[in-house]
C-alpha atoms as a PDB file:
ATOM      1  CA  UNK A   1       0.000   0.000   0.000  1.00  0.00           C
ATOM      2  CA  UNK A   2       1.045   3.590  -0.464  1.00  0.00           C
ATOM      3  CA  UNK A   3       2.322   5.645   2.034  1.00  0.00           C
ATOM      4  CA  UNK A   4       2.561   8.985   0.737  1.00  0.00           C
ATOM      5  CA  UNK A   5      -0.001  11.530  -0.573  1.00  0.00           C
ATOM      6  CA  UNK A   6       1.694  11.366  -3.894  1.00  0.00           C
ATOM      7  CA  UNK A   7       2.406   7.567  -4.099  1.00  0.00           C
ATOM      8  CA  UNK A   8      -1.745   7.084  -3.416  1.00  0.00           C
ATOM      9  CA  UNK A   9      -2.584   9.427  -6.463  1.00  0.00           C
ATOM     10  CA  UNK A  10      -0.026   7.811  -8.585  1.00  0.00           C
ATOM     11  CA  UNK A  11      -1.588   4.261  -7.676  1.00  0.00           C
ATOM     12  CA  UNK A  12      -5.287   5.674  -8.522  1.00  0.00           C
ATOM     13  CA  UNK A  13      -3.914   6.970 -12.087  1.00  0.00           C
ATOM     14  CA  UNK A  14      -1.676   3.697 -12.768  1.00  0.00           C
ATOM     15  CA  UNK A  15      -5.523   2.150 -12.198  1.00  0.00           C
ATOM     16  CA  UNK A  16      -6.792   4.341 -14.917  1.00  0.00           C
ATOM     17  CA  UNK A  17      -4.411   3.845 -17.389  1.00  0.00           C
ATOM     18  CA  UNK A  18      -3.807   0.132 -17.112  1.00  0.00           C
ATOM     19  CA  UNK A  19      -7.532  -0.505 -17.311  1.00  0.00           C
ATOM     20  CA  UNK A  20      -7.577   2.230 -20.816  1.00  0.00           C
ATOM     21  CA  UNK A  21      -4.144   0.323 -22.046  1.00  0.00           C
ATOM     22  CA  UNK A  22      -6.033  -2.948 -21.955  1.00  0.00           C
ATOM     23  CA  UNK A  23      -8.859  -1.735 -23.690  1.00  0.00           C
ATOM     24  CA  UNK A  24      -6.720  -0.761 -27.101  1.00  0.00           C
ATOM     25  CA  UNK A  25      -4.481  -4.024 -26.650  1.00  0.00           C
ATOM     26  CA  UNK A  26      -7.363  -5.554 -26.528  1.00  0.00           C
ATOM     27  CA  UNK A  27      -8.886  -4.033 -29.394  1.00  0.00           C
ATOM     28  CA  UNK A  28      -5.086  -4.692 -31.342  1.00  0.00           C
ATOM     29  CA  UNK A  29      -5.378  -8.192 -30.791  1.00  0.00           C
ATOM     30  CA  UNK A  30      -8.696  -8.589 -32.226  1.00  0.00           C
ATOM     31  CA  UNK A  31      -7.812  -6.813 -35.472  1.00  0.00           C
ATOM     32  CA  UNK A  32      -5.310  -8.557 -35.967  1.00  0.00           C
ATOM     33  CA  UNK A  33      -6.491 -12.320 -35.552  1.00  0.00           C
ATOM     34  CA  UNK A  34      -9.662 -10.711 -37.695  1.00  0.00           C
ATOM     35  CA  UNK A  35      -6.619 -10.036 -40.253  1.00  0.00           C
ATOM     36  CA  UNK A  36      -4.976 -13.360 -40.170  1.00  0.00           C
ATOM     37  CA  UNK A  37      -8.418 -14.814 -40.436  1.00  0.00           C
ATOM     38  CA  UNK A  38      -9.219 -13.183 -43.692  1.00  0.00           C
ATOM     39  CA  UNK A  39      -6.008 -13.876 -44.937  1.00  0.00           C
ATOM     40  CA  UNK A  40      -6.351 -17.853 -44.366  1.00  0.00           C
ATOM     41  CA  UNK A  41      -9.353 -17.914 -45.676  1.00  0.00           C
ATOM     42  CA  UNK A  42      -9.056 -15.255 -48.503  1.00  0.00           C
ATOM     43  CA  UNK A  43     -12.214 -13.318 -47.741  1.00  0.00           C
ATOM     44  CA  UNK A  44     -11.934  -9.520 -48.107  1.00  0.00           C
ATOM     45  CA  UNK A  45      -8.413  -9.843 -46.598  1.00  0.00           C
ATOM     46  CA  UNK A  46      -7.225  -6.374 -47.721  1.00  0.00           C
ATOM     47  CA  UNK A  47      -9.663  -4.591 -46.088  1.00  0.00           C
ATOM     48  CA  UNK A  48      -9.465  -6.398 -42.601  1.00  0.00           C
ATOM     49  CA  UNK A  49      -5.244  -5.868 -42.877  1.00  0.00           C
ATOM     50  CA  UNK A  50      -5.934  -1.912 -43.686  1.00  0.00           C
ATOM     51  CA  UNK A  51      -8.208  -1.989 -40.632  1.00  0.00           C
ATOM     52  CA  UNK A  52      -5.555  -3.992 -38.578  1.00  0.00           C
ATOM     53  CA  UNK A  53      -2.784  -1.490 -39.468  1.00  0.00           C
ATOM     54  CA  UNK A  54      -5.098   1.708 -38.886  1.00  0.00           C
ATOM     55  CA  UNK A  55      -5.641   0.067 -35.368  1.00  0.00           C
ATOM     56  CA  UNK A  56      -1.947  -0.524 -34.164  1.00  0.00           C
ATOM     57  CA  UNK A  57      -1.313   3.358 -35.562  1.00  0.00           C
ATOM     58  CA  UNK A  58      -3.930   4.663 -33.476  1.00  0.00           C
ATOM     59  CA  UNK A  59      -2.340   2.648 -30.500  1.00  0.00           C
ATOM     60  CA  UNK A  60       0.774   3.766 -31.106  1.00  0.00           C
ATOM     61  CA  UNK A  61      -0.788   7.416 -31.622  1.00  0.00           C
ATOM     62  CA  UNK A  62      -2.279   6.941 -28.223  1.00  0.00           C
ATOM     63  CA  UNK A  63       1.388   5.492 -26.700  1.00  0.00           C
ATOM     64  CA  UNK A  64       0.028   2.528 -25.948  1.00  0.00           C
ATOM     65  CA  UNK A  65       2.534   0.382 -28.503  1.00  0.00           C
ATOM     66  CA  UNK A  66       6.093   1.391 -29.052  1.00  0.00           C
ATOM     67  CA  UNK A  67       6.325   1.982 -32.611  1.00  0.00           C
ATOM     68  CA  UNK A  68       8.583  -0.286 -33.265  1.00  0.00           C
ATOM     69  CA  UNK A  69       6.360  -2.780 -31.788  1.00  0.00           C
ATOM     70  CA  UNK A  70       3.697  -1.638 -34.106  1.00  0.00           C
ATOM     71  CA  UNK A  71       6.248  -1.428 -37.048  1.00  0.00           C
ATOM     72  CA  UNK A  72       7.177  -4.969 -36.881  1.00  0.00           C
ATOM     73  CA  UNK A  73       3.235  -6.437 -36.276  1.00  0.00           C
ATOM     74  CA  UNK A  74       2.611  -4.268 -39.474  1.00  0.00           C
ATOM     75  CA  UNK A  75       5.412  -6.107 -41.523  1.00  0.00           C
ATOM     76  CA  UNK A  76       4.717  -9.563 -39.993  1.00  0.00           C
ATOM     77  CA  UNK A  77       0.806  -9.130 -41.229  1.00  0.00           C
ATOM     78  CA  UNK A  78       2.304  -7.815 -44.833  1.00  0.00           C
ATOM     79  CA  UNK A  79       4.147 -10.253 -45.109  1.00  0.00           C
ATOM     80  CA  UNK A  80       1.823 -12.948 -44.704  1.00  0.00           C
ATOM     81  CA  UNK A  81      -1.091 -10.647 -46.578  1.00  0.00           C
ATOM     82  CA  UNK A  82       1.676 -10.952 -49.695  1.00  0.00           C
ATOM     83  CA  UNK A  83       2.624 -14.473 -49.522  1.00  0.00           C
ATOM     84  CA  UNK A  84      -1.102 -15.639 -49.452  1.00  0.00           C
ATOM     85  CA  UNK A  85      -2.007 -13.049 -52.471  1.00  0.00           C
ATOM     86  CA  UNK A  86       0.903 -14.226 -54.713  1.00  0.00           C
ATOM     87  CA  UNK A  87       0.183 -18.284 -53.844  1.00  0.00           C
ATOM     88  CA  UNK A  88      -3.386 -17.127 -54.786  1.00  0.00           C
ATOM     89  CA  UNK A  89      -2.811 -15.572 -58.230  1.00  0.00           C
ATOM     90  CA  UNK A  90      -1.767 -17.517 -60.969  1.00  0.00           C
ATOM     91  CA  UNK A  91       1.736 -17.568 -61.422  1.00  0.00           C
ATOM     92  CA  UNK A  92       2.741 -16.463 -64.985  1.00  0.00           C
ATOM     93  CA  UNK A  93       4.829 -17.628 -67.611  1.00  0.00           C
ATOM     94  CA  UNK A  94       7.966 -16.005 -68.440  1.00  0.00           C
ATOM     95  CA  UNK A  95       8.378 -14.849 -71.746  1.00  0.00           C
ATOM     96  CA  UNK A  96      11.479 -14.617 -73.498  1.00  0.00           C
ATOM     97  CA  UNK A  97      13.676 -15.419 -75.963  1.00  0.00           C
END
């Protein structure tokens, strides 16, 4: 328990914000399995990646995620966005002489 004036305030606010910080991580989390979802089963996968990315920015806009956390969830989920769309499409032939 605190002790000081200062050290009870700080507890109340570290209350507040953990409670908020879940909230978004929670909300990060979701987007992304959403994403990863989509992208196994190739339905509308773009637009639930956009919507994944958009979320970790605003977490990281709200310093909830380092960015450099965000940065490398973002690359991870391109990453596997890409290799599913290019084992998708056709692959075509090379022409040359």
């Amino acid at each position: 328990m605190p002790n000081t004036k200062s050290a009870e305030k700080r507890l109340r606010q570290e209350r507040k914000r953990r409670l908020y910080n879940r909230s978004v991580k929670s909300s990060v989390k979701t987007a992304i399995k959403k994403a990863r979802l989509a992208i196994a089963s190739g339905l509308d996968a773009e637009a639930a990646v956009r919507n994944a990315i958009s979320t970790l920015d605003r977490a990281v806009k709200k310093g909830v995620l380092h960015p450099n956390n965000a940065a490398r969830r973002k690359s991870r989920l391109m990453k596997l966005f890409n290799s599913a769309k290019a084992a998708s499409s056709p692959q075509q032939a090379h022409v040359g002489s």
